[in-house]
Protein backbone atom coordinates (compact mmCIF):
# COMPACT_ATOMS: atom_id res chain seq x y z
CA UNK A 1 165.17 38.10 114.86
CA UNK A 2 162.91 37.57 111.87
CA UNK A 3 159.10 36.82 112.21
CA UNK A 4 158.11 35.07 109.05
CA UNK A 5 154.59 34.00 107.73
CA UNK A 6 154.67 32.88 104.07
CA UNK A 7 155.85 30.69 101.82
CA UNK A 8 155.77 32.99 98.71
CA UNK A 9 159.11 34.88 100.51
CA UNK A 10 161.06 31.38 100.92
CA UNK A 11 164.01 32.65 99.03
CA UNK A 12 163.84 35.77 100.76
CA UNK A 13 163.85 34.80 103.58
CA UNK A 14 167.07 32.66 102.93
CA UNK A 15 168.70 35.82 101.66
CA UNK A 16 167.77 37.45 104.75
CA UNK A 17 169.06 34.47 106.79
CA UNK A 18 172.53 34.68 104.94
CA UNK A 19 173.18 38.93 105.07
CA UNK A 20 173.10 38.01 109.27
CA UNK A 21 175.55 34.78 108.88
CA UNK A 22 178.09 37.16 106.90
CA UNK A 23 178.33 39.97 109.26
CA UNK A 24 181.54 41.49 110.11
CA UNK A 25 180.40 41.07 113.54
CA UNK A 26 178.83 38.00 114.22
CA UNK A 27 175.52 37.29 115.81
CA UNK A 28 175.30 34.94 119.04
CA UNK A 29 172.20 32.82 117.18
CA UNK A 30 169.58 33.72 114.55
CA UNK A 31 165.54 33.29 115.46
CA UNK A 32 163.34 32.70 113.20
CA UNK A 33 159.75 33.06 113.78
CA UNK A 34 157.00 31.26 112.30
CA UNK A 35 153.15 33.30 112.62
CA UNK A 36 150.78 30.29 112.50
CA UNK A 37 151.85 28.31 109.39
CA UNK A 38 152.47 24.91 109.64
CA UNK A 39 153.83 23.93 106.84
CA UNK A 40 156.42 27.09 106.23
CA UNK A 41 157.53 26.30 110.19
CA UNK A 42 158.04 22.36 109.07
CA UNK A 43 160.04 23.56 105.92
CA UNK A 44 162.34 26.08 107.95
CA UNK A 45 162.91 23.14 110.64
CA UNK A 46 163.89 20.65 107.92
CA UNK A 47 166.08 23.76 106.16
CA UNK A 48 167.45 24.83 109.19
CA UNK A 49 166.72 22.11 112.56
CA UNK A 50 169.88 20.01 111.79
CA UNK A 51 172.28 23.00 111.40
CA UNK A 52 174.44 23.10 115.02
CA UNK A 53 177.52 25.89 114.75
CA UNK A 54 178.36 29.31 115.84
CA UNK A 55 175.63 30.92 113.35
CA UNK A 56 173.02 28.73 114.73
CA UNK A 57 169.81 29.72 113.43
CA UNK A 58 166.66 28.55 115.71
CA UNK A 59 163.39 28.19 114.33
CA UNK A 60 160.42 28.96 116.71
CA UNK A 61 155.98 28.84 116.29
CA UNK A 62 154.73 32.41 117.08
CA UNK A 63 153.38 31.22 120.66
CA UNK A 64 150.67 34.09 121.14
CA UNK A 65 147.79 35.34 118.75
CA UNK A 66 148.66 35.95 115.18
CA UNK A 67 150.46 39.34 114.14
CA UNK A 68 153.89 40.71 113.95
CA UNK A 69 153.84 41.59 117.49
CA UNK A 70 153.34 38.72 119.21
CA UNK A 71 155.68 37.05 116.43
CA UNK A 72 158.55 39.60 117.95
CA UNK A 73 157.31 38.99 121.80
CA UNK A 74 158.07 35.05 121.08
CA UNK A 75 161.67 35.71 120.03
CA UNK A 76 162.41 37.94 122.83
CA UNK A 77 161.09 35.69 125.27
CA UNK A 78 163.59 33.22 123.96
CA UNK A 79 166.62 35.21 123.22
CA UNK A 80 169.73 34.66 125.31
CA UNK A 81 171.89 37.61 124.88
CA UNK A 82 172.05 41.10 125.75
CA UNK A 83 170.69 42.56 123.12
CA UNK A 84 168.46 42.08 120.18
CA UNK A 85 167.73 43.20 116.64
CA UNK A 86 164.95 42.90 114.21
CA UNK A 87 165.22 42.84 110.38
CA UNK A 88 162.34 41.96 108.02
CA UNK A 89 161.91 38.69 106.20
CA UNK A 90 161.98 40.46 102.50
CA UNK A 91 165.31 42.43 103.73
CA UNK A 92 169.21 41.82 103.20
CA UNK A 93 171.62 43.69 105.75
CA UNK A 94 175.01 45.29 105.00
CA UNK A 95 177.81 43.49 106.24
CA UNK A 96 178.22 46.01 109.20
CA UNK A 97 174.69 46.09 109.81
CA UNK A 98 175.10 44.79 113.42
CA UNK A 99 178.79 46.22 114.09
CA UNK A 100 177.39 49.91 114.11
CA UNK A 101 174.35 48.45 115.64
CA UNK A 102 176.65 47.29 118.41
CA UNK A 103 178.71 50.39 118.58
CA UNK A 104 175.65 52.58 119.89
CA UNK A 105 175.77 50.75 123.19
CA UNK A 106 179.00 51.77 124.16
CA UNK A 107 176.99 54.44 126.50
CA UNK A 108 174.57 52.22 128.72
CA UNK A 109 172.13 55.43 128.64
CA UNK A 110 171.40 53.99 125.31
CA UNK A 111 167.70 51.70 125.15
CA UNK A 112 167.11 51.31 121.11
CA UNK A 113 169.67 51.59 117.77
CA UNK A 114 167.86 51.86 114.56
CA UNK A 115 169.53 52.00 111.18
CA UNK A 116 168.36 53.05 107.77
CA UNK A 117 166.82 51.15 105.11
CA UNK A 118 166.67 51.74 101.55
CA UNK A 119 163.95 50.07 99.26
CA UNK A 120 164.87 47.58 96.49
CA UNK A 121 162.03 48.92 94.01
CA UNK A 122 161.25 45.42 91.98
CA UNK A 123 161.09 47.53 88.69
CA UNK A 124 164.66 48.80 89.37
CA UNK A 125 163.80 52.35 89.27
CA UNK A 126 161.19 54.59 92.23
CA UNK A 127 157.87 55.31 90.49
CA UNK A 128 158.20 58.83 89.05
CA UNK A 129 154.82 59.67 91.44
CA UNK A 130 156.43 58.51 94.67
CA UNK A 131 157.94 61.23 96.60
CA UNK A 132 160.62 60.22 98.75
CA UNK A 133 159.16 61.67 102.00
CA UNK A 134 156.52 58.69 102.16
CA UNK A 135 158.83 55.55 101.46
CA UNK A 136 157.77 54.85 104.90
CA UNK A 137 154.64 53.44 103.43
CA UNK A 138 157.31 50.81 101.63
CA UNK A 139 159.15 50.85 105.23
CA UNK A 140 162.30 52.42 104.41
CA UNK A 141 163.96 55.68 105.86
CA UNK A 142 162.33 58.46 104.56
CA UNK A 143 163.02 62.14 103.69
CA UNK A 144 162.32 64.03 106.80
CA UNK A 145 164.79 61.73 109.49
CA UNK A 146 167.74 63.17 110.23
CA UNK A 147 171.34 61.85 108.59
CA UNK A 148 174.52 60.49 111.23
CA UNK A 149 174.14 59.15 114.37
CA UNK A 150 171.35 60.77 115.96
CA UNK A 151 168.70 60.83 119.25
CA UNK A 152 165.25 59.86 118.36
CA UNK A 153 161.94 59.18 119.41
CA UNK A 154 161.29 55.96 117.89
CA UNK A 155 163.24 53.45 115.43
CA UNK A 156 161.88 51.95 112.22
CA UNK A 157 161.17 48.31 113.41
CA UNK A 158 162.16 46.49 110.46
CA UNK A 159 165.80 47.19 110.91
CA UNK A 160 166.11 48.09 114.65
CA UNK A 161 167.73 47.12 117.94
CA UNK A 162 166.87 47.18 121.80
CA UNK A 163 169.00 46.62 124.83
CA UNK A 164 167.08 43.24 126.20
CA UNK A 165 166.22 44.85 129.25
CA UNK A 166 164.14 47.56 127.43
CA UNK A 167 161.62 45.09 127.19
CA UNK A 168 161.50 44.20 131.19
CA UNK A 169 161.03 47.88 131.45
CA UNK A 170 158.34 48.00 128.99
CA UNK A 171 156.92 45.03 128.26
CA UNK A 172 156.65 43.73 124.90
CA UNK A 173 155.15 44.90 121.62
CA UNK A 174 151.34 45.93 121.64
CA UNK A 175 149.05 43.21 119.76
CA UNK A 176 146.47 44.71 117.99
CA UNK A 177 148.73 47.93 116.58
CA UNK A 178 150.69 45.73 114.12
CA UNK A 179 151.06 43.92 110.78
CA UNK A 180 148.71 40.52 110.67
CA UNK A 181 149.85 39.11 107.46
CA UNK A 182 148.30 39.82 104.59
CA UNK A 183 145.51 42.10 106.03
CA UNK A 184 145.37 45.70 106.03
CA UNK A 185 148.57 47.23 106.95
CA UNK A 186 148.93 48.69 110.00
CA UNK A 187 151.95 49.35 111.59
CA UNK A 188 153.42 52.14 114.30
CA UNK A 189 153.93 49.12 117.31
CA UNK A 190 157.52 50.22 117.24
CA UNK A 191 156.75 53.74 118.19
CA UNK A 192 154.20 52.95 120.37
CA UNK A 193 156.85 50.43 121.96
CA UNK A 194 159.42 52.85 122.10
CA UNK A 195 157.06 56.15 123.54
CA UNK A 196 156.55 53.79 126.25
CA UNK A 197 160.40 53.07 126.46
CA UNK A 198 160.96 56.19 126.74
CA UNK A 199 158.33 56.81 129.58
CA UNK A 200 159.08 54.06 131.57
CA UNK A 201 163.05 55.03 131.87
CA UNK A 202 163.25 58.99 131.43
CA UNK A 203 166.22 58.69 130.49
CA UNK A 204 166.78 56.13 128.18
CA UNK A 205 168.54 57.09 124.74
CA UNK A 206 167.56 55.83 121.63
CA UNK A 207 169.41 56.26 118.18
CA UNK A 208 169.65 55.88 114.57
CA UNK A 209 172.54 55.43 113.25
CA UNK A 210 172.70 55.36 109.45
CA UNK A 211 175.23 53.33 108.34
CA UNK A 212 173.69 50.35 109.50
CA UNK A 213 172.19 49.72 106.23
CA UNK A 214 169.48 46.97 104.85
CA UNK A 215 168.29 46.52 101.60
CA UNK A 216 164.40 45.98 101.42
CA UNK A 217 162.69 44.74 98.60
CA UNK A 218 159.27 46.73 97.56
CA UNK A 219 157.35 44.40 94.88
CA UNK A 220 155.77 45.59 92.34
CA UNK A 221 152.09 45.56 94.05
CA UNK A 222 153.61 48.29 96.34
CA UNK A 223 154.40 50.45 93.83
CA UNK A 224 151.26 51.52 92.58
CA UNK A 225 148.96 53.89 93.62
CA UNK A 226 146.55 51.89 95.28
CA UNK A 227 148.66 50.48 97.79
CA UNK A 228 150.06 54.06 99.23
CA UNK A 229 146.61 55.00 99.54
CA UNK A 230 145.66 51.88 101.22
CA UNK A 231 148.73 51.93 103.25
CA UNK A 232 148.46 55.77 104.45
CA UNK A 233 145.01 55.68 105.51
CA UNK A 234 145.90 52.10 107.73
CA UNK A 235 148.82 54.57 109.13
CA UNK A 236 145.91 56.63 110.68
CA UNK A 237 144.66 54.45 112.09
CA UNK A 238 147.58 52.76 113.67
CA UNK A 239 148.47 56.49 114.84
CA UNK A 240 145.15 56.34 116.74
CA UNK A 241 145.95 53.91 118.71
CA UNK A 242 149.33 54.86 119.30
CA UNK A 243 147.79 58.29 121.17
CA UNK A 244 145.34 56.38 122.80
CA UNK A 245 147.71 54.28 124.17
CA UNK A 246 150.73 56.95 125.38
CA UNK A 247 148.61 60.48 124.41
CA UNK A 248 148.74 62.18 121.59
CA UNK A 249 151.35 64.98 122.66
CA UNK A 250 153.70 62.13 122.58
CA UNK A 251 152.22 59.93 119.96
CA UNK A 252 151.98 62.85 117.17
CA UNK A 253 155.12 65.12 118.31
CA UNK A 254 157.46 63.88 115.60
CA UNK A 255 154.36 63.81 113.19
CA UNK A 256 153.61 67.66 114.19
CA UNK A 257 156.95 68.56 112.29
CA UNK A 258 156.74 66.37 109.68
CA UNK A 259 153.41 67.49 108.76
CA UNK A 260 154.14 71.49 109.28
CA UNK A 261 157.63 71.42 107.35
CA UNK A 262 158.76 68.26 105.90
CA UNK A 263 155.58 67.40 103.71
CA UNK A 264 155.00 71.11 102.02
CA UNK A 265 158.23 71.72 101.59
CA UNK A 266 157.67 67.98 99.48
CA UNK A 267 154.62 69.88 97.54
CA UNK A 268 156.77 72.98 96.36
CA UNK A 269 159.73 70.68 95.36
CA UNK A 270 157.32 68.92 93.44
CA UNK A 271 155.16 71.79 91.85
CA UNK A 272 158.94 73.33 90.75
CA UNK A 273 159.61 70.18 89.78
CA UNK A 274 156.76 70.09 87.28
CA UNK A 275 157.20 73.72 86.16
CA UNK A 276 160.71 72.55 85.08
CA UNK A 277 159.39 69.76 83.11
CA UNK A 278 161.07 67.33 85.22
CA UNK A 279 159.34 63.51 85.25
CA UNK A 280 156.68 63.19 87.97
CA UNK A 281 156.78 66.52 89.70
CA UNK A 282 152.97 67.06 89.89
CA UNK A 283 152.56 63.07 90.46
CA UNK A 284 154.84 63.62 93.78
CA UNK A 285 152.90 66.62 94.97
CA UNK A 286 149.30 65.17 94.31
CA UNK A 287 150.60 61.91 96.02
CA UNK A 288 152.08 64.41 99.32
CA UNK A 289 148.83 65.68 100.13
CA UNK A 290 146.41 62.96 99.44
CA UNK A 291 148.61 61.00 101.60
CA UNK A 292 147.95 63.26 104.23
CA UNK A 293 144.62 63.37 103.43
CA UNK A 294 144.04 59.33 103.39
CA UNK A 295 146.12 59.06 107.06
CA UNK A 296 144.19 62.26 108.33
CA UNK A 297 140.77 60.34 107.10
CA UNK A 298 142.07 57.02 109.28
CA UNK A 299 143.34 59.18 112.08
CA UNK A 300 139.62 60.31 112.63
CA UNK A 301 137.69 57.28 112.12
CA UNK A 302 140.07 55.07 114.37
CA UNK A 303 139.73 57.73 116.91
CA UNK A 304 136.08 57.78 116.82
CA UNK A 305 135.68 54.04 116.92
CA UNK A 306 137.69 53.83 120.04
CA UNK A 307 135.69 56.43 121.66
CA UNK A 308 132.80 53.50 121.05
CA UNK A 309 134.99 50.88 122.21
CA UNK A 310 135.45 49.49 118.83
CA UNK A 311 139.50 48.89 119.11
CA UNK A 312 141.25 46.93 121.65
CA UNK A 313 145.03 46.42 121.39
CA UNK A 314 146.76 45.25 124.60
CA UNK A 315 150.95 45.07 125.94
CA UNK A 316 152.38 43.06 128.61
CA UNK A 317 155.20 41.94 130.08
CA UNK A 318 158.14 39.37 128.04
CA UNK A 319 158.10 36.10 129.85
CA UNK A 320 160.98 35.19 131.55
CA UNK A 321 164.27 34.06 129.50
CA UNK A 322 167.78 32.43 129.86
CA UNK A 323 170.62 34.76 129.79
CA UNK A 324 172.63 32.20 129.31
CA UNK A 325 175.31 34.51 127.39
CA UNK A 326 175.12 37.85 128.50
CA UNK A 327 178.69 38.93 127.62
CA UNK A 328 177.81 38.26 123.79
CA UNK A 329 179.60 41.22 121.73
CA UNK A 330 176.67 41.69 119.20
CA UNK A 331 172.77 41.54 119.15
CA UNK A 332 170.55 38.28 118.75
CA UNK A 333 169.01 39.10 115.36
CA UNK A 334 165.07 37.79 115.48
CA UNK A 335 163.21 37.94 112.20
């Protein structure tokens, strides 16, 4: 599945559409889905309405409020296989994106297989400044996540998969957490998702397994300072609402680590970094901890506004859906 919203990614969203339709293993149908825009959902439909073969790619209108979330609940409630998997519009997948994707389910303990992502920096090169252990702010894997097939808490939800009856057990993805367009962007509805996966079936399994591999594209507006600050502090608050919603021993336990080992350890290999004259060493370690400073700032003020009642996010049960295909060897793909 891909949820889609503007026109200005048209031919990425065609490369997206292609990386599925050459997978090794192929998916049972494509979803696109259009978040309130007219005119991109008539262009798709012409593009795509007329197509009829085994990589059929359906175009769908977001049918609840705008946002990412309910753009993901609308292709759920219309997917017709077993499984499903999300990639983002401004993404390309490796050809065995969805064969390792499929391989995780092998054990039927297993709820959720993410993969790993790795950005496509526009200038060609990361930004001396970035450090590595916040390219979650571009929404790629990050330093910090384990490497191989491993058991985690959540999955990244721009290249991710769920067993479709993870979402009968959990209901959909939270409005009000996610991305809505342009705006300020918030994220963490996958996590939020999955904590409540994860509490709904004790014990469900969910994985990343990192050599299913997509390519996503960072432009050049999200390589400068500004937007990792902007980005951070939105992360804040999207963790605020994540603990209100499932507590915040489970929303904040993976954060708890990251925070106490992953991110210093970030700051010395930055400071040596600069000691040894190497490009950006100091950039990287000034960028670690006002990054934590910026989502610590959010984390508060989201907090305190929802102690006033001034945030309101809400989840729900997936409509009911045709499982017309339920033998199909690899996941829907909805983006």
């Amino acid at each position: 599945m891909i949820c889609v919203y503007t026109e200005e990614r048209w031919e990425d969203i065609l490369a997206a559409v292609d990386s599925v339709r050459d997978q090794s293993l192929p998916a049972q149908e494509i979803l696109l889905v259009v978040d309130h825009n007219e005119r991109l959902l008539a262009r798709l439909v012409e593009r795509f309405g007329a197509e009829r073969d085994e990589k059929e790619v359906r175009v769908l209108a977001n049918a609840g409020p705008r946002g990412l979330s309910s753009g993901r609940n609308t292709g759920i409630a219309a997917s017709r296989g077993e499984f499903v998997a999300f990639l983002d519009d401004d993404a390309v997948a490796e050809r065995d994106w969805l064969r390792y994707f499929a391989a995780g389910y092998d054990d039927p303990r297993v709820m959720a297989v993410g993969g790993r992502t790795v950005p496509a920096w526009a200038s060609g090169r990361r930004p001396d400044w970035f450090p590595e252990e916040f390219d979650w702010v571009v929404g790629c894997t990050y330093r910090g996540l384990p490497p191989g097939l491993v058991r985690v808490r959540n999955v990244l939800g721009g290249n991710a998969s769920f067993r479709r009856t993870a979402f009968d057990a959990a209901g959909g993805f939270a409005t009000g957490i996610g991305r809505d367009g342009d705006r300020r962007p918030l994220g963490c509805e996958e996590t939020e998702l999955c904590i409540r996966l994860s509490q709904a079936l004790p014990d469900a399994v969910l994985l990343i397994d990192d050599r299913s591999v997509i390519h996503h594209k960072v432009p050049a507006a999200r390589e400068r300072f500004g937007y990792f600050r902007t980005r951070t502090y939105a992360e804040g608050l999207s963790k605020a609402l994540v603990s209100r919603s499932v507590g915040a021993s489970r929303g904040l336990e993976a954060e708890r680590r990251y925070t106490t080992r992953v991110l210093p350890a970030g700051v010395v290999r930055g400071l040596r970094d600069a000691l040894l004259g190497r490009p950006g060493g100091a950039g990287r370690a000034g960028a670690i901890v006002a990054g934590v400073a910026m989502a610590a700032g959010g984390y508060v003020r989201a907090t305190a506004r929802a102690r006033g009642g001034g945030a309101t996010f809400s989840s729900g049960p997936i409509p009911s859906w045709s499982d017309a295909s339920s033998g199909a060897a690899a996941p829907e793909v909805v983006t």
